[in-house]
Protein backbone atom coordinates (compact mmCIF):
# COMPACT_ATOMS: atom_id res chain seq x y z
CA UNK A 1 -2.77 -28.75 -23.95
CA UNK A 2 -5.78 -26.42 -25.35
CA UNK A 3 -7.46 -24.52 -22.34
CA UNK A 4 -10.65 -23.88 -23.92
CA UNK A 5 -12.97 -25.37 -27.09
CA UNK A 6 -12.01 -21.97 -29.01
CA UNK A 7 -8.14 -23.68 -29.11
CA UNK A 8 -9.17 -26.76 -30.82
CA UNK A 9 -9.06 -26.56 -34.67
CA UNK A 10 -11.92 -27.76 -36.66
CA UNK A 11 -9.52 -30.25 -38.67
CA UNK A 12 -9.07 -32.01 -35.18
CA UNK A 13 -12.69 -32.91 -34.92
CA UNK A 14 -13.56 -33.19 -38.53
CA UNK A 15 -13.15 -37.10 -38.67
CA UNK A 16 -14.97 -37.69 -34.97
CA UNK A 17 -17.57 -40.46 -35.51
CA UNK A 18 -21.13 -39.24 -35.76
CA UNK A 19 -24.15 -41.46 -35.31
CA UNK A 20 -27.47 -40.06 -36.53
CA UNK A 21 -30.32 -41.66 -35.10
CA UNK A 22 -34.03 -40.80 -36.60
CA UNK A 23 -36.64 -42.93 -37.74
CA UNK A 24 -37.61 -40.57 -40.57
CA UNK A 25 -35.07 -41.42 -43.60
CA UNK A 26 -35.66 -37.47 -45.07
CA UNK A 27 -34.52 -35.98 -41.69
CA UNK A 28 -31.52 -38.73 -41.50
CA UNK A 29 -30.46 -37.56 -44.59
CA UNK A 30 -30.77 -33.73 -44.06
CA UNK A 31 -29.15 -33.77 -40.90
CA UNK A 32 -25.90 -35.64 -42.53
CA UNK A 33 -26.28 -33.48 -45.63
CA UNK A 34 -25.88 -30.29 -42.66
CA UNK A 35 -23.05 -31.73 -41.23
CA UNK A 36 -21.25 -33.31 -44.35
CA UNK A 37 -21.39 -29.26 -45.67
CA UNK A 38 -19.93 -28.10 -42.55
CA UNK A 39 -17.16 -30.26 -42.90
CA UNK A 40 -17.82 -33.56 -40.96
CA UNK A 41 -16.89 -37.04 -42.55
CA UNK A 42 -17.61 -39.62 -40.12
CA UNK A 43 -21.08 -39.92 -40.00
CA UNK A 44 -23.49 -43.12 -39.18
CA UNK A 45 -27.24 -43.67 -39.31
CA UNK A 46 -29.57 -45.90 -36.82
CA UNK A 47 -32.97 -45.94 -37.34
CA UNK A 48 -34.62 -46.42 -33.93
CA UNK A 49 -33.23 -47.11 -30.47
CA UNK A 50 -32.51 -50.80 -30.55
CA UNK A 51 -30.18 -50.19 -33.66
CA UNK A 52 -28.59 -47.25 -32.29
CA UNK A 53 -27.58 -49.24 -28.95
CA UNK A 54 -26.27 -51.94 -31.24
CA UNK A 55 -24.25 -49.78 -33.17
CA UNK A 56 -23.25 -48.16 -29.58
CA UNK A 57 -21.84 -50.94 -28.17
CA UNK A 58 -20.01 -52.39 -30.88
CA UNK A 59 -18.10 -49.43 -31.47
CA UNK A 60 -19.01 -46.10 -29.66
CA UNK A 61 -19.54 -43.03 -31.62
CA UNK A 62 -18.08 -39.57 -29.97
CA UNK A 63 -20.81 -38.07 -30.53
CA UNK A 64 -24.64 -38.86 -30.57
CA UNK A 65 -27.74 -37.09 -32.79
CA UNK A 66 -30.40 -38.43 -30.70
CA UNK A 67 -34.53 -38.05 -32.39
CA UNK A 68 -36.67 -38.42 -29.09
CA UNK A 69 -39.87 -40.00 -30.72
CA UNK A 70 -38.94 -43.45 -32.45
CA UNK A 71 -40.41 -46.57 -32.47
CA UNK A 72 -39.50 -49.99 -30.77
CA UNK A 73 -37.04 -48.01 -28.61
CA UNK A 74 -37.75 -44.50 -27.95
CA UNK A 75 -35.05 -41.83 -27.06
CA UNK A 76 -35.10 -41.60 -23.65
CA UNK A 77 -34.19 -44.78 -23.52
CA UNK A 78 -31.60 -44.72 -25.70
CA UNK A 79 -29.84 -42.39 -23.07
CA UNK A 80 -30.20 -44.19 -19.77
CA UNK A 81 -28.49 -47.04 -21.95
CA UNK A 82 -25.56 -45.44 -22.69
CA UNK A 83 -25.40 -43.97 -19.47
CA UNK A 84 -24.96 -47.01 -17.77
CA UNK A 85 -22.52 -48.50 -19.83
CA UNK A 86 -18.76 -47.60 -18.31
CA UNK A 87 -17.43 -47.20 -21.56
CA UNK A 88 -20.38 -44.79 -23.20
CA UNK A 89 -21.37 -43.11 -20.59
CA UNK A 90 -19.70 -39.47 -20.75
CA UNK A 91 -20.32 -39.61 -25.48
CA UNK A 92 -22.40 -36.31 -26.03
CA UNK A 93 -26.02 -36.68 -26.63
CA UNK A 94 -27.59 -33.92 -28.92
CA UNK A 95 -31.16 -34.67 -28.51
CA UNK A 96 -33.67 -33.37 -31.45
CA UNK A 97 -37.08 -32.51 -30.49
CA UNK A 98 -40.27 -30.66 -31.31
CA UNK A 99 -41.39 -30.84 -27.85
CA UNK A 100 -42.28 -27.20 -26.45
CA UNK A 101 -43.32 -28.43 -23.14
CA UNK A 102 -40.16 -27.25 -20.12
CA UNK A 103 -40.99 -30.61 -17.79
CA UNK A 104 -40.64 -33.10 -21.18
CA UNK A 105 -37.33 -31.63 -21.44
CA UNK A 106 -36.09 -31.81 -18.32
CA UNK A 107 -37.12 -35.18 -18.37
CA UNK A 108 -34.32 -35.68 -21.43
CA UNK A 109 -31.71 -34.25 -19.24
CA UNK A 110 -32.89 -36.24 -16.41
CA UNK A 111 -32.26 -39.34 -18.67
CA UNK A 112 -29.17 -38.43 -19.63
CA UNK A 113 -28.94 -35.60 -22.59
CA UNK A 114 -26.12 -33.46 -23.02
CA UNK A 115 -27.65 -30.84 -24.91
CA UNK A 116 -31.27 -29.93 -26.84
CA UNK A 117 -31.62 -28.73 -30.69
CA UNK A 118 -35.51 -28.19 -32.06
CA UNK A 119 -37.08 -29.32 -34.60
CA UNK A 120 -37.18 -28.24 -37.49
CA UNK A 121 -33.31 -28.27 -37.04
CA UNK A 122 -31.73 -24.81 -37.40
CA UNK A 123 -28.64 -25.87 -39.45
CA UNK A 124 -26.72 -22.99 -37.69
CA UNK A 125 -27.69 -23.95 -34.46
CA UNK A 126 -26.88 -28.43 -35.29
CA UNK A 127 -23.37 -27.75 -36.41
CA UNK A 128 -22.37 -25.28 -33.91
CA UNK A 129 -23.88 -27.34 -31.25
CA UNK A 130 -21.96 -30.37 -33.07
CA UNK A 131 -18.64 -28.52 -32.71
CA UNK A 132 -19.03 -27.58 -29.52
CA UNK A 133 -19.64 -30.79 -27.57
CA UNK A 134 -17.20 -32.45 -30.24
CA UNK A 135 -13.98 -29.93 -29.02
CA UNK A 136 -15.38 -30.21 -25.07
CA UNK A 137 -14.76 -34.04 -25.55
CA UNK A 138 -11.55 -33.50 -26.92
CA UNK A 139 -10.53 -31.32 -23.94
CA UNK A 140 -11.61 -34.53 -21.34
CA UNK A 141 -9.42 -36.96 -23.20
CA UNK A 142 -6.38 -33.90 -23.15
CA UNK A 143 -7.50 -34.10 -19.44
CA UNK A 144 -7.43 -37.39 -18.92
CA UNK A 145 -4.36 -37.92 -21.31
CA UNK A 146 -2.56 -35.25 -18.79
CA UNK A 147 -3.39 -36.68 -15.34
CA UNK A 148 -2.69 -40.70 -16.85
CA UNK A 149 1.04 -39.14 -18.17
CA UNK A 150 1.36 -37.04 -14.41
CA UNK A 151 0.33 -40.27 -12.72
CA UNK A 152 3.10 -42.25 -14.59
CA UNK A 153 5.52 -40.12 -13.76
CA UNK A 154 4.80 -39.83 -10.23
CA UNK A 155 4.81 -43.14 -10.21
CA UNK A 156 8.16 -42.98 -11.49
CA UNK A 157 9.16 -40.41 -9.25
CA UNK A 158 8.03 -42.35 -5.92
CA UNK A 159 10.28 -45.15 -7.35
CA UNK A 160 13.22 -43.33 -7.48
CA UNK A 161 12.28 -41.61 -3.77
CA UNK A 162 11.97 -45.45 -2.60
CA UNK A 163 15.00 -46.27 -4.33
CA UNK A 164 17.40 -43.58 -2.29
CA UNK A 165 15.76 -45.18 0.70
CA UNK A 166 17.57 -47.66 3.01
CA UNK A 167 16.80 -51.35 1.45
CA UNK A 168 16.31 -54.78 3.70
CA UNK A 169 19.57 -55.43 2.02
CA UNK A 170 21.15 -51.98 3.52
CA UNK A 171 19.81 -53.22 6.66
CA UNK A 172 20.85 -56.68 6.86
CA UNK A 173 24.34 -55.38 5.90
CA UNK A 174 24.34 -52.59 8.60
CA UNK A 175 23.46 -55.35 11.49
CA UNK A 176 25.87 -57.67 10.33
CA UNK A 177 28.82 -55.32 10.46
CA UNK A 178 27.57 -53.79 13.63
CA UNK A 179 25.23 -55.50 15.45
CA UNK A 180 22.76 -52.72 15.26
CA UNK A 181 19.13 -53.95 13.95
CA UNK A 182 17.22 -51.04 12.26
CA UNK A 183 13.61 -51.36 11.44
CA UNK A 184 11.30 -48.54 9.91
CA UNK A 185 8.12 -48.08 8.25
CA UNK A 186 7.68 -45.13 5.40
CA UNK A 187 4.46 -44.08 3.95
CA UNK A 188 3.96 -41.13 2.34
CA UNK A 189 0.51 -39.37 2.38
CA UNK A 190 0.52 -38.87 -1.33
CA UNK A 191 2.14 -40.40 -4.38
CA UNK A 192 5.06 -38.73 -3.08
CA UNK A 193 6.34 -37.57 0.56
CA UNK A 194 8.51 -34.98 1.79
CA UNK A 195 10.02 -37.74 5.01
CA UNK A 196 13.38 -39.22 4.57
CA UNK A 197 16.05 -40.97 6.42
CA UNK A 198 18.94 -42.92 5.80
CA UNK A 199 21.89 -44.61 8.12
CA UNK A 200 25.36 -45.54 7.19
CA UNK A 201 28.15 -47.81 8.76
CA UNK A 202 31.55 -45.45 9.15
CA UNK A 203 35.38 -47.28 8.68
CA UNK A 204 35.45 -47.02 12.58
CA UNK A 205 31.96 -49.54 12.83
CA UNK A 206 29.97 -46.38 14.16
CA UNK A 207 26.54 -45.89 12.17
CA UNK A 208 25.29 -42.50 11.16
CA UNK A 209 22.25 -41.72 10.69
CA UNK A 210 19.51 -39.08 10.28
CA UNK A 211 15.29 -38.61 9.99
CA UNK A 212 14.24 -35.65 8.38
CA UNK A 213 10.71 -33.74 7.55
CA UNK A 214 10.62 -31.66 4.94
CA UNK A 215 7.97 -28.89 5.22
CA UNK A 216 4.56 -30.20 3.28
CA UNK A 217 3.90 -32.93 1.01
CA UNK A 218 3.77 -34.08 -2.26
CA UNK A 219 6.21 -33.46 -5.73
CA UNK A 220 7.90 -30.35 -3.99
CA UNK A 221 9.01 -31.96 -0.80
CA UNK A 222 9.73 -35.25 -2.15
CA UNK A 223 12.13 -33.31 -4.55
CA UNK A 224 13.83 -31.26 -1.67
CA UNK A 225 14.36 -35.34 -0.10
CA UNK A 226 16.31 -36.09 -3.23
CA UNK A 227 18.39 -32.67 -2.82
CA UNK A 228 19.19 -33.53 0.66
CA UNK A 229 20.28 -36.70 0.09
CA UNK A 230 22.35 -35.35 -2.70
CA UNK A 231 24.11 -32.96 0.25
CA UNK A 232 24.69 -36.39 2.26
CA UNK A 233 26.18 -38.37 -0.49
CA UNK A 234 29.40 -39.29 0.91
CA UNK A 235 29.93 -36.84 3.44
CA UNK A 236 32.83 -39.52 4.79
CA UNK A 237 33.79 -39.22 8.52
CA UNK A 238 31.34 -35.79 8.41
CA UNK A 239 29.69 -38.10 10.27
CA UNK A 240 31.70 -38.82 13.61
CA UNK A 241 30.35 -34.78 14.19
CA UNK A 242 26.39 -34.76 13.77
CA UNK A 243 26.12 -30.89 15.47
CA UNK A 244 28.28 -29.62 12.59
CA UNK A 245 27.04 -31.59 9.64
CA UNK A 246 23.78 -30.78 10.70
CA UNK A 247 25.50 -27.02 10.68
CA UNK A 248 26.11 -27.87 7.28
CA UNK A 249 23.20 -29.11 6.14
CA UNK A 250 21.40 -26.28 7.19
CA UNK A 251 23.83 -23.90 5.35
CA UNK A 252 23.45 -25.24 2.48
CA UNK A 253 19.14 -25.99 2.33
CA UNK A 254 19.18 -21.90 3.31
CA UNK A 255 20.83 -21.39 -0.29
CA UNK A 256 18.72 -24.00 -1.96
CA UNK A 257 15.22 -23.59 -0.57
CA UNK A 258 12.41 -21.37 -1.16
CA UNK A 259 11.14 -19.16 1.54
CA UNK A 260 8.68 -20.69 3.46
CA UNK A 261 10.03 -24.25 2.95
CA UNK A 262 12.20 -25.90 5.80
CA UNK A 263 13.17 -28.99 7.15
CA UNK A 264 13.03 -30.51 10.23
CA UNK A 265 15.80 -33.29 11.39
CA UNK A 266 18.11 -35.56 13.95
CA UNK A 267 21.24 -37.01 12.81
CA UNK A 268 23.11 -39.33 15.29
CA UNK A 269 25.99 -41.60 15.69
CA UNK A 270 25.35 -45.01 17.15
CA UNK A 271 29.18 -46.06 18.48
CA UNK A 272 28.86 -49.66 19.86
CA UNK A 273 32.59 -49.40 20.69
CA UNK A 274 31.91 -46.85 22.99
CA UNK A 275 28.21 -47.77 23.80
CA UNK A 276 27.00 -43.98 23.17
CA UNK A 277 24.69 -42.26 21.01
CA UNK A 278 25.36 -38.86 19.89
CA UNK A 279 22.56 -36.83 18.41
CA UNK A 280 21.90 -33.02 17.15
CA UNK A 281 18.01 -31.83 17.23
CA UNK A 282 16.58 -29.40 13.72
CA UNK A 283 13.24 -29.20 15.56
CA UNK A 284 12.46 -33.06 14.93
CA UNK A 285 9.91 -34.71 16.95
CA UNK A 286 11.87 -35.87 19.62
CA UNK A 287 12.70 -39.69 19.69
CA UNK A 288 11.94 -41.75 22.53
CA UNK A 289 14.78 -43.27 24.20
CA UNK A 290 15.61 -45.97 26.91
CA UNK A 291 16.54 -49.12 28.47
CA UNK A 292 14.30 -52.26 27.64
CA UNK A 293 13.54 -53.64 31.21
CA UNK A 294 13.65 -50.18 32.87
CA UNK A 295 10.19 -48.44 31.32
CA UNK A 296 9.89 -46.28 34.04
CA UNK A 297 12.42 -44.38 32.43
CA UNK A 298 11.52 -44.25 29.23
CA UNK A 299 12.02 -40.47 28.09
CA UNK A 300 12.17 -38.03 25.19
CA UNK A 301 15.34 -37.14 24.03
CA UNK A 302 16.06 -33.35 23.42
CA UNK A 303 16.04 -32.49 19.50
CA UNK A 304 14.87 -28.45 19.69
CA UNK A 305 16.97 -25.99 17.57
CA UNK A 306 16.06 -24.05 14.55
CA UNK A 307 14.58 -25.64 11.61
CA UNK A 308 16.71 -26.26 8.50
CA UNK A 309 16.69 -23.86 6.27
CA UNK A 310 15.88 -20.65 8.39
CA UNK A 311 18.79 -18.84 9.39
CA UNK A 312 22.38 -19.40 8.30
CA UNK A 313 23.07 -18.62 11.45
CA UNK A 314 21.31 -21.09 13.56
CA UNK A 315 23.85 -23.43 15.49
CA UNK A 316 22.87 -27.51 16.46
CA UNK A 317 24.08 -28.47 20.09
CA UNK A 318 25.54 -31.74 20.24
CA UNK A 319 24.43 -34.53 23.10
CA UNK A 320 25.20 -37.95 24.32
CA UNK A 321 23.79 -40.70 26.00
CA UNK A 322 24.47 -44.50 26.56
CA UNK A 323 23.57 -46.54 23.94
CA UNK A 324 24.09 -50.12 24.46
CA UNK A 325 22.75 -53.64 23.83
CA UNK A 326 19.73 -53.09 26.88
CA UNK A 327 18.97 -49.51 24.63
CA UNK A 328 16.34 -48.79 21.92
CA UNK A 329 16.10 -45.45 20.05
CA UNK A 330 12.57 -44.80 18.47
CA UNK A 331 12.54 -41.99 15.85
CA UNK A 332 9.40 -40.67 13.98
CA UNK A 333 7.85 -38.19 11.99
CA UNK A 334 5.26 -36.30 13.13
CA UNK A 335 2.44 -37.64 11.12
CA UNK A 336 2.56 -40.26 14.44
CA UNK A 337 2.02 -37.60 16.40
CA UNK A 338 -0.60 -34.71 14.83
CA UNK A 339 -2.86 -37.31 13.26
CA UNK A 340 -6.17 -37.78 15.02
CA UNK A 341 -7.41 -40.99 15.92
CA UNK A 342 -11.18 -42.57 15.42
CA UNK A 343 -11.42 -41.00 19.43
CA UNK A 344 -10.78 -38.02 18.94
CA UNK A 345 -7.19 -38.47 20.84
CA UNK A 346 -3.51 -37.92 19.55
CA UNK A 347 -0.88 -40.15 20.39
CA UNK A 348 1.57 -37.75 21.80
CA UNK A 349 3.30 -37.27 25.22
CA UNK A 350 2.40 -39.54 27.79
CA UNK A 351 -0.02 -41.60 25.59
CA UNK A 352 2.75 -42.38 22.46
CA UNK A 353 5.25 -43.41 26.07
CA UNK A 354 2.49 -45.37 27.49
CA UNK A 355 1.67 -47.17 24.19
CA UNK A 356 5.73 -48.11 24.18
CA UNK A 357 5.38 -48.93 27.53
CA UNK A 358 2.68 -51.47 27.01
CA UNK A 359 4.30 -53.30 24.22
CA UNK A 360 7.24 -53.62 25.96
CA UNK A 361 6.31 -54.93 29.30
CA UNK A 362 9.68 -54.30 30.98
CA UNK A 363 11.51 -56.69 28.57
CA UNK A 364 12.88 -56.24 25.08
CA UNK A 365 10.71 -56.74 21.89
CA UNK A 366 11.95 -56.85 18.59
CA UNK A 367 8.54 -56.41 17.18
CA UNK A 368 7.51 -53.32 18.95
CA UNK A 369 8.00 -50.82 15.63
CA UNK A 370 5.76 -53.45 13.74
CA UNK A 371 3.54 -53.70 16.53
CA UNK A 372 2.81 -49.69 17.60
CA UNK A 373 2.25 -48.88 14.05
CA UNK A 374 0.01 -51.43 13.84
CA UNK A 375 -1.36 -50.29 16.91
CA UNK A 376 -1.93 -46.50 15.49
CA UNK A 377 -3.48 -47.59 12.01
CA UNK A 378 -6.24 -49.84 14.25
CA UNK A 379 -6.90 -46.98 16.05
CA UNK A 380 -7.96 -44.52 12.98
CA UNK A 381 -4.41 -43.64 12.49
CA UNK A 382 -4.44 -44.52 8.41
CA UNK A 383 -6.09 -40.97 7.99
CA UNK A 384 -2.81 -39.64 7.07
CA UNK A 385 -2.74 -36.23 6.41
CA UNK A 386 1.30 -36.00 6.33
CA UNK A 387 4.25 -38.62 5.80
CA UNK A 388 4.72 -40.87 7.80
CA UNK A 389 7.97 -42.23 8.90
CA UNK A 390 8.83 -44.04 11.48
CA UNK A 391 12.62 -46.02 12.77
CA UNK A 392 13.42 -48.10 15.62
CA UNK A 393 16.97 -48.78 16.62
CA UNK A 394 17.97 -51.56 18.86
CA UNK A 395 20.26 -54.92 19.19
CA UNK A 396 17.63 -57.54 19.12
C-alpha cells in the first residue's frame, strides 16, 4: 500500500472521473483542454449547480472543478449538497474563484471546499492541484480497502478463537458423563482476546480443566491462546497432575513468548469419585469457592505463584479441597475484577463475595453465573477494558 501521494503513478489516476462545472462554455472548455494535455481522460461538464448535483448523484465523480458564481444554483451550494450526501461527501472539491476577499473564502471552506485555484486558472497550478487531491483519494480507498480486508480477517480470526473454545455441545457432553454442569461467559474487549479456558473429561470420569489470561489484548494475545491450546492438545492423563502440567506449561510459554508477555492461569481436576478438587495457582485471580447453603464460608481459593512465562524455574504447588454435589467453583478473569463500575467501585474482595452471597441466599442456584454477570454489566461493568471470562462449576 503507497504511504504517500508521491507513490501513486499518474497512470493510476489518469482515468478518475472529472466533472467540470462553469457556466461560461470558453472556461469549460479551457479547463478540460488543461487537463486533457496533462493527461486526464475522464472528464464531464455541468453548467450550473442544479446540473452538477444531478450529474452527482447519479453517478459521483472523484473529483469536482467547482466555478463559485453560477446561476440558478450557485457554488456554495453545490458543496453543502454533496456534503450531506453519505455517499459524496469526502469527493474533492477544487473550487475556482476570482474572489480576493480572505472571509469569502473561508466561507467556501466553511461550505465544504477541499481546496481553492484563482481565476484566471494557472494551468500549472489546476493540474497539480488535480493530481494531488486525485492520488490523496486514492490513498483513503487503500485505507479503507486495508482496514475492510484487516476487519475480515479478524473476523476470521475471532472465529477460529471461538471455535477452540468449549461448545454447549462440549458441555452437555461433559455433564452427562460426569455430572458436572459448567457454565461460562467469554467476551473479549476487542475483536480478539487474550482469555481462554477449556475442560476435558479423563478415562477415569475426572474433568480437567484450566482459565488462563494472557498478558494484554487483541491479535497478539489471542494468538498466544491458540499456542497454548496447541501445548494442551492431548496432554492425556497430564491431567490427573495439574502442579506439574502447569510446570510444563510454563516451560514451554518461557521458550515461546516474547519478553514482557506472560500468562496468568489455574488448572484443576474435578474427581467426583473422590469428591475433591485439585488445583495449581499461575497468579490467576483466585476463584471463589464453597458450599451452597453454607455462605458464611464462602472463600477465595489460593492460586499465587509465578506467572507463566517468567522463569523456567518457577514451581506450581498443588492443593485440594472437597468438591462435591453441595460445592460450586467460580473462576474469572480479571476484567471482573479491575473494571470500574458507573460508582466509582470495583467488585473485588468482600464486595464480588457479597454479590455471590446475595444471589445465593444460602441455597443453590443454577443461574447465579448468568445472574452476577448480569449483575456487573447493570452496574457499568460493559466498559471493558480487558477480556472477560468468566466459569462456574457446580452439580445443579
Amino acid at each position: 500500500m503507497p504511504n504517500s501521494s508521491n507513490d501513486i503513478a499518474f497512470d493510476v489516476i489518469a482515468n478518475r472521473q472529472i466533472l467540470v462545472v462553469d457556466d461560461v462554455k470558453l472556461l469549460r472548455d479551457l479547463i478540460t483542454s488543461i487537463l486533457r494535455q496533462a493527461g486526464f481522460t475522464n472528464i464531464e461538464h455541468a453548467e450550473n449547480g442544479q446540473e452538477a448535483m444531478l450529474k452527482v448523484t447519479a453517478n459521483p465523480p472523484d473529483i469536482i472543478i467547482l466555478d463559485l458564481m453560477m446561476p440558478i444554483m450557485d457554488g456554495m451550494e453545490v458543496c453543502r449538497l454533496v456534503r450531506e450526501i453519505e455517499d459524496t461527501a469526502a469527493i474533492p472539491i477544487i473550487v475556482q474563484t476570482a474572489m480576493h476577499d480572505n472571509e469569502e473564502r473561508l466561507k467556501a471552506f466553511a461550505a465544504g471546499a477541499s481546496d481553492l485555484v484563482t481565476k484566471p486558472v494557472n494551468a500549472l497550478e489546476l493540474v497539480i492541484r488535480t493530481k494531488l487531491h486525485l492520488k490523496n483519494l486514492i490513498l483513503t480507498e487503500n485505507r479503507e480497502k486495508y482496514r475492510a480486508r484487516v476487519a475480515d480477517e479478524l473476523a476470521t480470526a475471532k472465529d477460529v478463537q471461538q471455535n477452540i473454545l468449549p461448545s454447549p455441545q462440549n458441555l452437555r457432553e461433559i455433564r452427562a458423563q460426569t455430572g458436572l454442569n459448567i457454565s461460562s461467559v467469554c467476551q473479549p474487549s476487542s475483536e480478539l482476546g487474550g482469555d481462554f479456558w477449556g475442560a476435558n473429561v479423563l478415562e477415569n470420569g475426572s474433568i480437567g480443566f484450566y482459565v488462563t489470561d494472557f498478558s494484554g489484548h487483541g491479535v497478539v494475545s489471542a494468538l498466544n491462546t491458540i499456542r497454548l491450546h496447541t501445548l494442551l492438545f492431548n496432554v492425556g492423563e497430564a491431567w490427573q497432575k495439574p502442579d506439574q502440567l502447569l510446570s510444563d506449561i510454563n516451560q514451554n510459554l518461557c521458550n515461546m513468548l516474547p519478553t514482557g508477555q506472560y500468562a496468568t492461569m489455574i488448572i484443576g481436576l474435578i474427581s467426583p469419585e473422590d469428591n475433591t478438587l485439585s488445583y495449581a495457582g499461575a497468579a490467576a485471580p483466585p476463584p471463589i469457592y464453597g458450599v451452597w447453603e453454607k455462605p458464611e464460608e464462602f472463600t477465595y481459593l489460593d492460586t499465587t505463584g509465578l506467572p507463566l512465562g517468567v522463569s523456567k524455574v518457577a514451581t506450581y504447588d498443588l492443593q485440594t479441597v472437597p468438591f462435591t454435589e453441595n460445592h460450586f467453583l467460580f473462576s474469572f478473569s480479571d476484567a471482573l475484577i479491575e473494571t470500574k463500575l458507573s460508582d466509582g467501585t470495583f467488585l473485588e474482595g468482600e464486595e464480588l463475595i457479597n454479590l455471590v452471597k446475595n444471589l445465593t441466599r444460602n441455597k443453590a442456584n443454577s443461574q447465579l453465573l448468568d445472574q452476577l454477570i448480569a449483575s456487573f454489566f447493570e452496574n457499568g461493568g460493559n466498559d471493558l477494558r480487558d477480556d472477560l471470562t468468566a466459569i462456574c462449576f457446580d452439580y445443579l
